[in-house]
C-alpha atoms as a PDB file:
ATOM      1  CA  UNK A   1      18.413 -17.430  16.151  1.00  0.00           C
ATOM      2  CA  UNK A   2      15.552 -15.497  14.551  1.00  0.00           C
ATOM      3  CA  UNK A   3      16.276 -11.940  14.053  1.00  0.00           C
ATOM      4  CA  UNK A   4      13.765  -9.693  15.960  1.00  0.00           C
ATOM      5  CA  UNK A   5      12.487  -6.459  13.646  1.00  0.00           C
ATOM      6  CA  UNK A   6      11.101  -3.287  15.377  1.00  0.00           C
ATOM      7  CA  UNK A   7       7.119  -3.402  15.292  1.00  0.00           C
ATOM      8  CA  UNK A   8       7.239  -0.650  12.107  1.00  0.00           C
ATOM      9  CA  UNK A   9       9.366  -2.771  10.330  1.00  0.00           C
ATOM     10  CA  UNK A  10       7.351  -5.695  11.310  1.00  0.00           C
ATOM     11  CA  UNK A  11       4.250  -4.834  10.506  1.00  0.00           C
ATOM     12  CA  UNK A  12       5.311  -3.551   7.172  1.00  0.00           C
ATOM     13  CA  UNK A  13       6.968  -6.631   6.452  1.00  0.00           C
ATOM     14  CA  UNK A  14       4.270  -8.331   7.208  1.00  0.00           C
ATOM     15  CA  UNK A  15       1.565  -6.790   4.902  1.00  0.00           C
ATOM     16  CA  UNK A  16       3.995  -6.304   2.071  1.00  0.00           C
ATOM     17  CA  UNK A  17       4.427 -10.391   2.289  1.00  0.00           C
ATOM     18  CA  UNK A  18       0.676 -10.940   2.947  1.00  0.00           C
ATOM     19  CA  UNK A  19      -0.347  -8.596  -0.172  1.00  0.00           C
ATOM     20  CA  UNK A  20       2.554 -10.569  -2.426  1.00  0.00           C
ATOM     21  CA  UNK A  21       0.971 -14.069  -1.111  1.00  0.00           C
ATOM     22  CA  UNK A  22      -2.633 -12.917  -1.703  1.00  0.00           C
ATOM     23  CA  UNK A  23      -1.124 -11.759  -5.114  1.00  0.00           C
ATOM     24  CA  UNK A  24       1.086 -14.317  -6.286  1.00  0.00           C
ATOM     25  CA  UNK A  25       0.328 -17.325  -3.518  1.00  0.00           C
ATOM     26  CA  UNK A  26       4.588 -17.629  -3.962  1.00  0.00           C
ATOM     27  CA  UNK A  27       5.598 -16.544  -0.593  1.00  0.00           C
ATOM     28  CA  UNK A  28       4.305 -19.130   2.008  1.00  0.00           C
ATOM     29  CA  UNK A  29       8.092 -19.283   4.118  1.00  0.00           C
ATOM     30  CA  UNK A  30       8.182 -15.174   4.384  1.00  0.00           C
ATOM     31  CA  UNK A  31       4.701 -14.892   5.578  1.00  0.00           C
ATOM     32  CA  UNK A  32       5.051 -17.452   8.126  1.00  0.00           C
ATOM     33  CA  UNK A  33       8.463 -15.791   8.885  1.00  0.00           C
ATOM     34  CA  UNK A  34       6.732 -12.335   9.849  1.00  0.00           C
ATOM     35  CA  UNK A  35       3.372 -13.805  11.238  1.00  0.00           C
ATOM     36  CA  UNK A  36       5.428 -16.219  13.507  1.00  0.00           C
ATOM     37  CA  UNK A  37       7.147 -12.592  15.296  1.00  0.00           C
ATOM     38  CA  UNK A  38       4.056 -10.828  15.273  1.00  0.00           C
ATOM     39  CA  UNK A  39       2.405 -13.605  17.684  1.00  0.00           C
ATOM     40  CA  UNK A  40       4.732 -11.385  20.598  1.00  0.00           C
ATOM     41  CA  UNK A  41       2.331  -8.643  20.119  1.00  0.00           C
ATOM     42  CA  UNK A  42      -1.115  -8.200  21.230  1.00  0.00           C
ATOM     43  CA  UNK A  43      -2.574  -7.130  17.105  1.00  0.00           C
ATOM     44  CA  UNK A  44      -6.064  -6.365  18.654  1.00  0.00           C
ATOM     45  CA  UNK A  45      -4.682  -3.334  19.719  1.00  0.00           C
ATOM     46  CA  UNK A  46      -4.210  -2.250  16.055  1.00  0.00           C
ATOM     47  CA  UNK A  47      -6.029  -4.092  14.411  1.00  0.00           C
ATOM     48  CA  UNK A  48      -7.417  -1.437  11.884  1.00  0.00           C
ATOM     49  CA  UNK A  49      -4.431   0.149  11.676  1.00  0.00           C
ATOM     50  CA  UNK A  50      -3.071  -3.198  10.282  1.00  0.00           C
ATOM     51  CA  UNK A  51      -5.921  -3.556   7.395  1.00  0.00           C
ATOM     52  CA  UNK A  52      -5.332   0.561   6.922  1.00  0.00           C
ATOM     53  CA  UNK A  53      -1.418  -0.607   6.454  1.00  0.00           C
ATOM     54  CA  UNK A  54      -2.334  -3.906   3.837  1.00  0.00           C
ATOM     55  CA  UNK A  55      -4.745  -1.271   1.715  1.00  0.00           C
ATOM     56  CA  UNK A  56      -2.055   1.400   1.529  1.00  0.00           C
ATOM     57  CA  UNK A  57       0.326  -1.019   0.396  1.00  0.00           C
ATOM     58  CA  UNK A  58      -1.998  -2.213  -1.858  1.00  0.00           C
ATOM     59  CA  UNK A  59      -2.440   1.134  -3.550  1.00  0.00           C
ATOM     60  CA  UNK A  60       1.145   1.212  -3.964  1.00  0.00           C
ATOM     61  CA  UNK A  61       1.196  -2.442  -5.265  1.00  0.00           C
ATOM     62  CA  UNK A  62      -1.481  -0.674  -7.881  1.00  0.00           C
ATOM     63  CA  UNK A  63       0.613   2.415  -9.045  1.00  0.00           C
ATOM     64  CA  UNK A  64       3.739   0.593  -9.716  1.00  0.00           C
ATOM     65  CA  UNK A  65       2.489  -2.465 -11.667  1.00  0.00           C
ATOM     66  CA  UNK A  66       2.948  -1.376 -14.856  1.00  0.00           C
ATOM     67  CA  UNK A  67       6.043   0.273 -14.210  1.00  0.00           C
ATOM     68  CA  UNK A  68       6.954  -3.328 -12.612  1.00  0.00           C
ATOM     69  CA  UNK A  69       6.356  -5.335 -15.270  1.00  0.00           C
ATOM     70  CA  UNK A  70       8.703  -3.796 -17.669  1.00  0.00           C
ATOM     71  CA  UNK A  71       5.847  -1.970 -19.732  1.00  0.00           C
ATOM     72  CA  UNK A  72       6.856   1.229 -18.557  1.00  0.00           C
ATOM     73  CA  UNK A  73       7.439   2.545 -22.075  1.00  0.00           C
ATOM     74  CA  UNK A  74       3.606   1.952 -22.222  1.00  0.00           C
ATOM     75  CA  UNK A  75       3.106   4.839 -19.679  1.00  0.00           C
ATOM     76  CA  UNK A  76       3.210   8.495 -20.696  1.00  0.00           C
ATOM     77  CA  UNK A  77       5.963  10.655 -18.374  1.00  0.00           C
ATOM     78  CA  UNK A  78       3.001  12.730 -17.512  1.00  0.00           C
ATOM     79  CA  UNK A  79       1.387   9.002 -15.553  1.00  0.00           C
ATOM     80  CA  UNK A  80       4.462   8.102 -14.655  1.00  0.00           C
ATOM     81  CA  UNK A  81       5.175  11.730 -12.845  1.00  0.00           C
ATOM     82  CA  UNK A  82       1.480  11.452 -11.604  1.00  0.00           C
ATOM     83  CA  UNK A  83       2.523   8.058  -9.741  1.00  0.00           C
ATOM     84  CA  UNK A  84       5.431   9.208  -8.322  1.00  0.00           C
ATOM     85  CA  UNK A  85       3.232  12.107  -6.676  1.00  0.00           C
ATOM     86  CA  UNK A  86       0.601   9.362  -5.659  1.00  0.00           C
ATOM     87  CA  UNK A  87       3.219   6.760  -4.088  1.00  0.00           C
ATOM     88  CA  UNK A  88       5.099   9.403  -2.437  1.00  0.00           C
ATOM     89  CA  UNK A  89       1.603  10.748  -0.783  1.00  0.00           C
ATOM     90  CA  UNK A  90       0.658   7.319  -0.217  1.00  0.00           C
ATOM     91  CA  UNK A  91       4.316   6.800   1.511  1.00  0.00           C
ATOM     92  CA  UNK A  92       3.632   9.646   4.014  1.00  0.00           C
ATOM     93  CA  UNK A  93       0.749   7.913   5.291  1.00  0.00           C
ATOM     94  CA  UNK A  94       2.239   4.933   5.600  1.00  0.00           C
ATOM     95  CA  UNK A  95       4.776   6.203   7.963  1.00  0.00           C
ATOM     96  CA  UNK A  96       2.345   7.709   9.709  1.00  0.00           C
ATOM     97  CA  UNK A  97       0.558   4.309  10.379  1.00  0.00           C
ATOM     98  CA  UNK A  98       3.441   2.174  10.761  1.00  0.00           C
ATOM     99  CA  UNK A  99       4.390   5.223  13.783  1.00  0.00           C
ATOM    100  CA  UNK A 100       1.101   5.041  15.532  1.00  0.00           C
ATOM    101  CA  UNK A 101       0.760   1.419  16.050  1.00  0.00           C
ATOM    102  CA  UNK A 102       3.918   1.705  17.533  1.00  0.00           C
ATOM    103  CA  UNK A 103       2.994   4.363  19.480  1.00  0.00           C
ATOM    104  CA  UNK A 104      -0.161   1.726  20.428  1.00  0.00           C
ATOM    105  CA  UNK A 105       2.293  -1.277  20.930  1.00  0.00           C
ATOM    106  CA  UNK A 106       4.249   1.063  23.372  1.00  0.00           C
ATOM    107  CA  UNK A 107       7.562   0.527  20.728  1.00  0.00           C
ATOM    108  CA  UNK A 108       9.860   3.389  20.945  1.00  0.00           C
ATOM    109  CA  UNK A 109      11.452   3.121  17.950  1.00  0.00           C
ATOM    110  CA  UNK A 110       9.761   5.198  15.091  1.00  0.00           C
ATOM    111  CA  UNK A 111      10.569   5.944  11.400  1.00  0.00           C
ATOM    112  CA  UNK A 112      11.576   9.435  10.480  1.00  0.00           C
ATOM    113  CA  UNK A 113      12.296  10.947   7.332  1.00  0.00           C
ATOM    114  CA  UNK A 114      14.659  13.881   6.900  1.00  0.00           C
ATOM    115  CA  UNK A 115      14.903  15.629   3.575  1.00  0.00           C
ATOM    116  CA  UNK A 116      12.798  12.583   2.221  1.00  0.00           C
ATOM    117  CA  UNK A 117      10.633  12.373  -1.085  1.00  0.00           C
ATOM    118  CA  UNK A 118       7.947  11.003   1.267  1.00  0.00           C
ATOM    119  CA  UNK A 119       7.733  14.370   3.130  1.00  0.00           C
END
């Protein structure tokens, strides 16, 4: 049986695994995997949210490469505390996103942070 995911976690998924294949091309089974569940939604409804999503995560992808990569001892604390501030700010949005196109999709479940770095 294929697990079902909530649309947020879905679409999150899904551009998270479509970044790392456009990245890394070493992925092809997850993508599938997520693109194969989103075919039970009609995507033209959110279409830009979905690129908005992929470029968010993207920016994220951006800010913690070097730290990544092990050459975080390459970073001052004061870039490193500056990316923390930039991924969290980034993270708001993406909730925000991820809530709206289920909002769009008619999905009732939504994410929700409560005494969250991301707030």
């Amino acid at each position: 049986m294929t697990p079902s995911f909530p649309i947020i976690e879905l679409v999150d998924r899904y551009t998270i695994a479509l970044l790392k294949h456009n990245k890394t091309q070493a992925n092809q089974d997850e993508l599938i995997f997520y693109k194969n569940q989103l075919c039970n939604y009609d995507l033209t409804k959110i279409k830009i949210e979905l690129q908005s999503l992929y470029q968010i995560h993207s920016q994220i992808w951006q800010l913690e490469s070097d730290l990544k990569s092990g050459r975080e001892t390459e970073v001052p604390l004061e870039e490193i505390g500056r990316r923390a501030i930039d991924i969290r700010n980034w993270n708001q949005k993406r909730i925000a996103l991820k809530n709206l196109m289920a909002e769009k999709l008619n999905c009732d479940i939504r994410e929700i942070k409560l005494n969250h770095l991301s707030q």
